[in-house]
PDB file of N, CA and C in Angstrom:
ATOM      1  N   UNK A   1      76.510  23.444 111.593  1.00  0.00           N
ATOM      2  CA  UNK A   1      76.980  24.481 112.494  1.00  0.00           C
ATOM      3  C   UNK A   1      78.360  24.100 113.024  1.00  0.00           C
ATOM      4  N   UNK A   2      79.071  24.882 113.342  1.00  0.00           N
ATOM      5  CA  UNK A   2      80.653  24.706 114.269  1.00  0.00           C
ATOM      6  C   UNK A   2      80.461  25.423 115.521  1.00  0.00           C
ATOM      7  N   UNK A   3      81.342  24.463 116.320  1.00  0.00           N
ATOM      8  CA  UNK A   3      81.413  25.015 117.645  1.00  0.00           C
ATOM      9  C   UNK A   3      82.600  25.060 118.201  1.00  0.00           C
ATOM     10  N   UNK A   4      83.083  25.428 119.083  1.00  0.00           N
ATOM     11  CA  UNK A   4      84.326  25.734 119.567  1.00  0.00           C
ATOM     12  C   UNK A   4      84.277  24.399 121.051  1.00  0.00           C
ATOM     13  N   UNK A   5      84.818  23.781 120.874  1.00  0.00           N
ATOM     14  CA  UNK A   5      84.978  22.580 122.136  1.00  0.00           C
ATOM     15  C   UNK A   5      86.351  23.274 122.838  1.00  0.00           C
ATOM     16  N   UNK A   6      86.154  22.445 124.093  1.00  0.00           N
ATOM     17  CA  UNK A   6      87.530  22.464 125.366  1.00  0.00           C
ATOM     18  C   UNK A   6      87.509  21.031 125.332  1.00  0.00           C
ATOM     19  N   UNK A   7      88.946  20.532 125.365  1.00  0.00           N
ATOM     20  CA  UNK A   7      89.192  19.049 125.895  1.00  0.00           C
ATOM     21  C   UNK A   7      90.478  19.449 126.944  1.00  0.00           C
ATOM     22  N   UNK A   8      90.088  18.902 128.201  1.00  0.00           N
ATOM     23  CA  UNK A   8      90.963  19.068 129.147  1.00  0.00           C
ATOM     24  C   UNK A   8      90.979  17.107 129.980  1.00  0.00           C
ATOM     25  N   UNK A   9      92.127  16.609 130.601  1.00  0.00           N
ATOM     26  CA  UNK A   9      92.434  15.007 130.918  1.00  0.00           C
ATOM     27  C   UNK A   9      91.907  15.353 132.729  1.00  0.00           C
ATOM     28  N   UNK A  10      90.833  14.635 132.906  1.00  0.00           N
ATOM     29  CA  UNK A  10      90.688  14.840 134.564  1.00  0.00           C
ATOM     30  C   UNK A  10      91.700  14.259 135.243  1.00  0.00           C
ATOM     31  N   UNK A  11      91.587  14.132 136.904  1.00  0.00           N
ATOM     32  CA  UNK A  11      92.609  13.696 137.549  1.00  0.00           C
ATOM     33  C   UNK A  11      92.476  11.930 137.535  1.00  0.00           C
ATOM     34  N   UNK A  12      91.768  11.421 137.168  1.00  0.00           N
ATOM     35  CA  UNK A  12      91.681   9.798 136.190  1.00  0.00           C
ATOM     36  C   UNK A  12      91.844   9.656 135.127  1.00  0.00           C
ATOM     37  N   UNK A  13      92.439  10.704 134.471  1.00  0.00           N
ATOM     38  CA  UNK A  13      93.301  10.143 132.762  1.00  0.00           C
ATOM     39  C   UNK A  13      92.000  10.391 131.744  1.00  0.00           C
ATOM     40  N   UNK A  14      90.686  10.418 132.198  1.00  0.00           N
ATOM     41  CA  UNK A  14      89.573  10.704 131.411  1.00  0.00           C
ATOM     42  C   UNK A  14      89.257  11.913 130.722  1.00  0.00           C
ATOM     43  N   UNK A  15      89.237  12.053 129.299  1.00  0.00           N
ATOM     44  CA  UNK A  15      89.337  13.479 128.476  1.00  0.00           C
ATOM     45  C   UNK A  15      87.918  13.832 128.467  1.00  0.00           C
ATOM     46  N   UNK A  16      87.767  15.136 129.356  1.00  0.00           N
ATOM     47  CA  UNK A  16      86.520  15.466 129.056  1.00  0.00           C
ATOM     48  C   UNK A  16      86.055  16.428 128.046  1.00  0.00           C
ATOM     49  N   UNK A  17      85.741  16.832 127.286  1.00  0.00           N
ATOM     50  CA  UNK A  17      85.008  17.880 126.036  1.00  0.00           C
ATOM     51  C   UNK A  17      83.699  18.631 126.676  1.00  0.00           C
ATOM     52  N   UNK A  18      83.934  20.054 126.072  1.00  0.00           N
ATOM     53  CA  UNK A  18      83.221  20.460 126.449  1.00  0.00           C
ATOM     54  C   UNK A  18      82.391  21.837 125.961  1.00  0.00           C
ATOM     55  N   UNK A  19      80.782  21.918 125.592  1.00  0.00           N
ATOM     56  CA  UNK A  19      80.895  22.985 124.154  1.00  0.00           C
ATOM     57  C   UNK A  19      80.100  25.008 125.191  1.00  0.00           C
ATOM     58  N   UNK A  20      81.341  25.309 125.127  1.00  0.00           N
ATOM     59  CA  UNK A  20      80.822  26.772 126.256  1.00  0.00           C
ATOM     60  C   UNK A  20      79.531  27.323 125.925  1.00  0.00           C
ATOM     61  N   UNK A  21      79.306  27.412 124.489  1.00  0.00           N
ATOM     62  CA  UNK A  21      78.256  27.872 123.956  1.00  0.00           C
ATOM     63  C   UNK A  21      76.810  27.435 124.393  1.00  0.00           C
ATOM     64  N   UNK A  22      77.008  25.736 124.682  1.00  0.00           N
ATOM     65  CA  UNK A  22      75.509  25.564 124.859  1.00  0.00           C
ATOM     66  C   UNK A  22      75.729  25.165 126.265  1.00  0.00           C
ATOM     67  N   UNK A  23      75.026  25.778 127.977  1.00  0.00           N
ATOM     68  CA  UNK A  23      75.245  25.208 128.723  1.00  0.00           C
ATOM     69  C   UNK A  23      75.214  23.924 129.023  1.00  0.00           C
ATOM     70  N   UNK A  24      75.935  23.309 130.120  1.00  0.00           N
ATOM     71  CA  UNK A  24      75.596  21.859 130.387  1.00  0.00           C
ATOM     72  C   UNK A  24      76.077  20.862 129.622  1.00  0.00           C
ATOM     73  N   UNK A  25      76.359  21.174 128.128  1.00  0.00           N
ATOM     74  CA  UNK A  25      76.784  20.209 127.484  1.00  0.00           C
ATOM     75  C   UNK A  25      78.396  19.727 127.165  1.00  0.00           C
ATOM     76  N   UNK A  26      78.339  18.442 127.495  1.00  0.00           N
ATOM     77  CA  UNK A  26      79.598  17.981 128.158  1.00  0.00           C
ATOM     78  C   UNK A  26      79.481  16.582 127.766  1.00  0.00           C
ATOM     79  N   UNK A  27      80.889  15.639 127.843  1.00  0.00           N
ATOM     80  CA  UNK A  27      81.296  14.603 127.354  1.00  0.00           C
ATOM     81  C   UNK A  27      82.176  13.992 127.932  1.00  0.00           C
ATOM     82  N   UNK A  28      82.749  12.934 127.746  1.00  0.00           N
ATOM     83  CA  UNK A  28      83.640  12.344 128.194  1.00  0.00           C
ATOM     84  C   UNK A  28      84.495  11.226 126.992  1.00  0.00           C
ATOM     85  N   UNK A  29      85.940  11.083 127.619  1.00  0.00           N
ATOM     86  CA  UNK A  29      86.024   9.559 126.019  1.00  0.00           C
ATOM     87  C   UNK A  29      87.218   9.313 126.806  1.00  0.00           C
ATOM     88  N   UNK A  30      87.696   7.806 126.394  1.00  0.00           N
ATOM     89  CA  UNK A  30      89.162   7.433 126.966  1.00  0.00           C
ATOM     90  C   UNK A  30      90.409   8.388 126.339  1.00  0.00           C
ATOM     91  N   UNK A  31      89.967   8.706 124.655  1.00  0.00           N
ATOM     92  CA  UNK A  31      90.986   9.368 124.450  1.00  0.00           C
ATOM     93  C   UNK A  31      90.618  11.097 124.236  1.00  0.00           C
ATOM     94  N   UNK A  32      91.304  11.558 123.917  1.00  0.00           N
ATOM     95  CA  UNK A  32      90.890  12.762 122.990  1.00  0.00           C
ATOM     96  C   UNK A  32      90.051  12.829 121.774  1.00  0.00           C
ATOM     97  N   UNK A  33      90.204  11.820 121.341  1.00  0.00           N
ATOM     98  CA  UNK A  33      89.322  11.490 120.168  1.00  0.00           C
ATOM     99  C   UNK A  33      88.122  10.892 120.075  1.00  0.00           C
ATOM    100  N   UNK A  34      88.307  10.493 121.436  1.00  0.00           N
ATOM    101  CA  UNK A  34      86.481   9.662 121.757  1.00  0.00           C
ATOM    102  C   UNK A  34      86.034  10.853 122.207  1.00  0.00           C
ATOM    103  N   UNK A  35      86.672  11.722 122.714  1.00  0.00           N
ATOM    104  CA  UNK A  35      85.699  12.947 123.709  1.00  0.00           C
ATOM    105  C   UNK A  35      85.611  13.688 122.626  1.00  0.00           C
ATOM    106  N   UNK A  36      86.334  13.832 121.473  1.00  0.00           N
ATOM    107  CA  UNK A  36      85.495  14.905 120.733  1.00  0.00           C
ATOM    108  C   UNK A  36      84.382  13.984 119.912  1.00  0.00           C
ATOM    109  N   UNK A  37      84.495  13.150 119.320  1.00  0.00           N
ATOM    110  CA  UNK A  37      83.242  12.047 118.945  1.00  0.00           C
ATOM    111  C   UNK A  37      82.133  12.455 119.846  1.00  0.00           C
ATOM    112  N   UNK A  38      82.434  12.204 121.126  1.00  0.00           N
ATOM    113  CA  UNK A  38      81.390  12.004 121.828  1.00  0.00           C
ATOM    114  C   UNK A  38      80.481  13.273 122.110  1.00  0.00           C
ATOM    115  N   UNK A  39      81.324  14.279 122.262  1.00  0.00           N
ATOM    116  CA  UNK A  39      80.709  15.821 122.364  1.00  0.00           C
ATOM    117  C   UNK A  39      80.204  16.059 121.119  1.00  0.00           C
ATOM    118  N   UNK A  40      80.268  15.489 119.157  1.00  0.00           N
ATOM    119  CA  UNK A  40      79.739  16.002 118.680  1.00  0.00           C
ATOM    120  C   UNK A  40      77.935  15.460 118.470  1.00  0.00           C
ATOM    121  N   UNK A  41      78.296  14.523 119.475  1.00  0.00           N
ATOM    122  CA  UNK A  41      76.953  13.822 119.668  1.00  0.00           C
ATOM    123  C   UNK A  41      76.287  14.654 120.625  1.00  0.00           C
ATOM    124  N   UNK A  42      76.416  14.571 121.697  1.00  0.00           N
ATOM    125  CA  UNK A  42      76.059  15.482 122.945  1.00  0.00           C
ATOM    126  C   UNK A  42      75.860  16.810 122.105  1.00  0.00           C
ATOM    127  N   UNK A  43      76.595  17.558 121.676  1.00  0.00           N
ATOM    128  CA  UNK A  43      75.796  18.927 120.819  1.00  0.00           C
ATOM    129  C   UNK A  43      74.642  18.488 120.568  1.00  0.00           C
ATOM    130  N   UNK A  44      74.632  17.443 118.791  1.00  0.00           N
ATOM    131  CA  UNK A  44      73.113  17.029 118.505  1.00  0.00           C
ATOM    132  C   UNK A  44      71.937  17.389 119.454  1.00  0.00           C
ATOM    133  N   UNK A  45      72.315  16.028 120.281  1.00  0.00           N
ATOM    134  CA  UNK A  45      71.363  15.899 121.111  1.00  0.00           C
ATOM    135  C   UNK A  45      70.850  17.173 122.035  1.00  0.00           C
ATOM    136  N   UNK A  46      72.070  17.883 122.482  1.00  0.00           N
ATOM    137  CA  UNK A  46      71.604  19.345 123.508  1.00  0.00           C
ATOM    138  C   UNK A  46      70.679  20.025 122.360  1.00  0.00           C
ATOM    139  N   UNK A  47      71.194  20.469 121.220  1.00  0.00           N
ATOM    140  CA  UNK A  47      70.292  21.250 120.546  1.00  0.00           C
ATOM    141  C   UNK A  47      69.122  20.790 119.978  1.00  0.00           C
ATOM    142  N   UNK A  48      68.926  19.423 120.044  1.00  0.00           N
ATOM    143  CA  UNK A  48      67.812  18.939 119.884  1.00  0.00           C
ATOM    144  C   UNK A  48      66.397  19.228 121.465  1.00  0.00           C
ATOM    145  N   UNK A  49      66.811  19.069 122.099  1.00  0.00           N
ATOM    146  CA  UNK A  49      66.348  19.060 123.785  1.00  0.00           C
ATOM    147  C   UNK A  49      66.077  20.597 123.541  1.00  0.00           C
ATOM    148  N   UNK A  50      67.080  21.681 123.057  1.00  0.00           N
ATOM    149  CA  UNK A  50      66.725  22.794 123.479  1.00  0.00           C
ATOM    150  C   UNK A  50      65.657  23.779 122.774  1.00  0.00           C
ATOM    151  N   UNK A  51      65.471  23.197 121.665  1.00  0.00           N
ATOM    152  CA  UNK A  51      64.882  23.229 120.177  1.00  0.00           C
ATOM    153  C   UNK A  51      63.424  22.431 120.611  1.00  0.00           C
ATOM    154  N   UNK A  52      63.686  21.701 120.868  1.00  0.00           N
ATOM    155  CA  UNK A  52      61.956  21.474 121.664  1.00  0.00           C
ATOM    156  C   UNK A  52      61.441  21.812 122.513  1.00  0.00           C
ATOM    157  N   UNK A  53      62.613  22.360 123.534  1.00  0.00           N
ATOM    158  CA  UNK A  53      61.971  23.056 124.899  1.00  0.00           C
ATOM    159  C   UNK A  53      62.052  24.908 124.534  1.00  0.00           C
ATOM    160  N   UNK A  54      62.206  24.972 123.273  1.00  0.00           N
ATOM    161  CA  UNK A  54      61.983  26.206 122.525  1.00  0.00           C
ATOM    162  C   UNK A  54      62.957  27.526 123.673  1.00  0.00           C
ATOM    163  N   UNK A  55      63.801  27.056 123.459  1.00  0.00           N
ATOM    164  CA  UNK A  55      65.246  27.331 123.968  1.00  0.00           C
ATOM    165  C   UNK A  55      66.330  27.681 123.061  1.00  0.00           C
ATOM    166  N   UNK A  56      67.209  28.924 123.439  1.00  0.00           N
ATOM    167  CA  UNK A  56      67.809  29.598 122.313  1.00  0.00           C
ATOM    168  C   UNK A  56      68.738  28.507 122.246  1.00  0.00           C
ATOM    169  N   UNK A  57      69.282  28.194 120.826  1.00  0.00           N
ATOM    170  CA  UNK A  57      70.031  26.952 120.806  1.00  0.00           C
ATOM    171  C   UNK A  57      71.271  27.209 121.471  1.00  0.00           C
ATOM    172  N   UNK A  58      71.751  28.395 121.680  1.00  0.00           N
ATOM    173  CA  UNK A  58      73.464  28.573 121.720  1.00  0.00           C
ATOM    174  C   UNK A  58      73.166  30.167 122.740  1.00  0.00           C
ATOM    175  N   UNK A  59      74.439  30.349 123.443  1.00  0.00           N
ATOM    176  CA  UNK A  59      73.981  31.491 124.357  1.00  0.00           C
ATOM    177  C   UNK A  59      75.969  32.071 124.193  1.00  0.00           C
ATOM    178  N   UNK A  60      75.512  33.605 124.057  1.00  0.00           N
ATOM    179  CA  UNK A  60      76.750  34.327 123.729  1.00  0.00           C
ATOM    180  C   UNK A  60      77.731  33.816 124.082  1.00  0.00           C
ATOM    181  N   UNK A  61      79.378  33.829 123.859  1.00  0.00           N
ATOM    182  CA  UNK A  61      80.485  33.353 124.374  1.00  0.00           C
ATOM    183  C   UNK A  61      81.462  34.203 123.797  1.00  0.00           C
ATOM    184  N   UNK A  62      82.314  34.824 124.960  1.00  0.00           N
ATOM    185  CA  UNK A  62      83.178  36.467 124.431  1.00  0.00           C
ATOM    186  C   UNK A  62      84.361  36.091 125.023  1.00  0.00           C
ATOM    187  N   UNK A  63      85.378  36.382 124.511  1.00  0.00           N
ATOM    188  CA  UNK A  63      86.844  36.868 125.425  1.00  0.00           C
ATOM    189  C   UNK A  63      87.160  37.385 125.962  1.00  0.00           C
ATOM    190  N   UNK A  64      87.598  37.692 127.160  1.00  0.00           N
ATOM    191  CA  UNK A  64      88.227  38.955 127.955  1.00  0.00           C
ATOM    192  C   UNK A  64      89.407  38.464 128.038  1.00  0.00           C
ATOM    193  N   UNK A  65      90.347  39.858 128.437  1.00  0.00           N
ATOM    194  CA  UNK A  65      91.405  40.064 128.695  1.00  0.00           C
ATOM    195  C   UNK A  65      91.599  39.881 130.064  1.00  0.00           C
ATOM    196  N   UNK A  66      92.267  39.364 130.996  1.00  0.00           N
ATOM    197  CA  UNK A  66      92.553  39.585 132.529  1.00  0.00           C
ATOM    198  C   UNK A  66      94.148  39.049 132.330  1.00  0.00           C
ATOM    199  N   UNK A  67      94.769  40.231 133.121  1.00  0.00           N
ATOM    200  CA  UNK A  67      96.075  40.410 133.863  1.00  0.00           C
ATOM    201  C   UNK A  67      96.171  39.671 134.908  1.00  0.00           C
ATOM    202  N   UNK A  68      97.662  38.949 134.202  1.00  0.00           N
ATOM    203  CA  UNK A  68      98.273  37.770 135.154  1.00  0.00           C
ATOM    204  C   UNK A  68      99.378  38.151 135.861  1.00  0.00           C
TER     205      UNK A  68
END
């Protein structure tokens, strides 16, 4: 499966990842490259957890438009 991640640097230099699709699931890494490593683990694992707790694996995620 593919997912669409966010990597954004907190206010401690720490890159967090993050997958919209499945709530809650979230990561962390020193670089950009550990946080996406690390989030494609954290997926696994969320859809594993959600898949046993017979939980839709993934929950809609849409675009809107809003005026800036």
């Amino acid at each position: 499966m593919k997912f669409i991640i966010t990597i954004f640097q907190d206010e401690d230099g720490m890159f967090i990842a993050e997958c919209p699709s499945i709530p809650g699931c979230v990561s962390q890494g020193q670089t950009e490259e550990e946080a996406e490593q690390n989030i494609k683990e954290a997926i696994q694992e969320c859809l594993q957890v959600r898949a046993e707790k017979g939980m839709p694996l993934t929950v809609r995620t849409r675009e809107v438009e809003v005026p800036v």
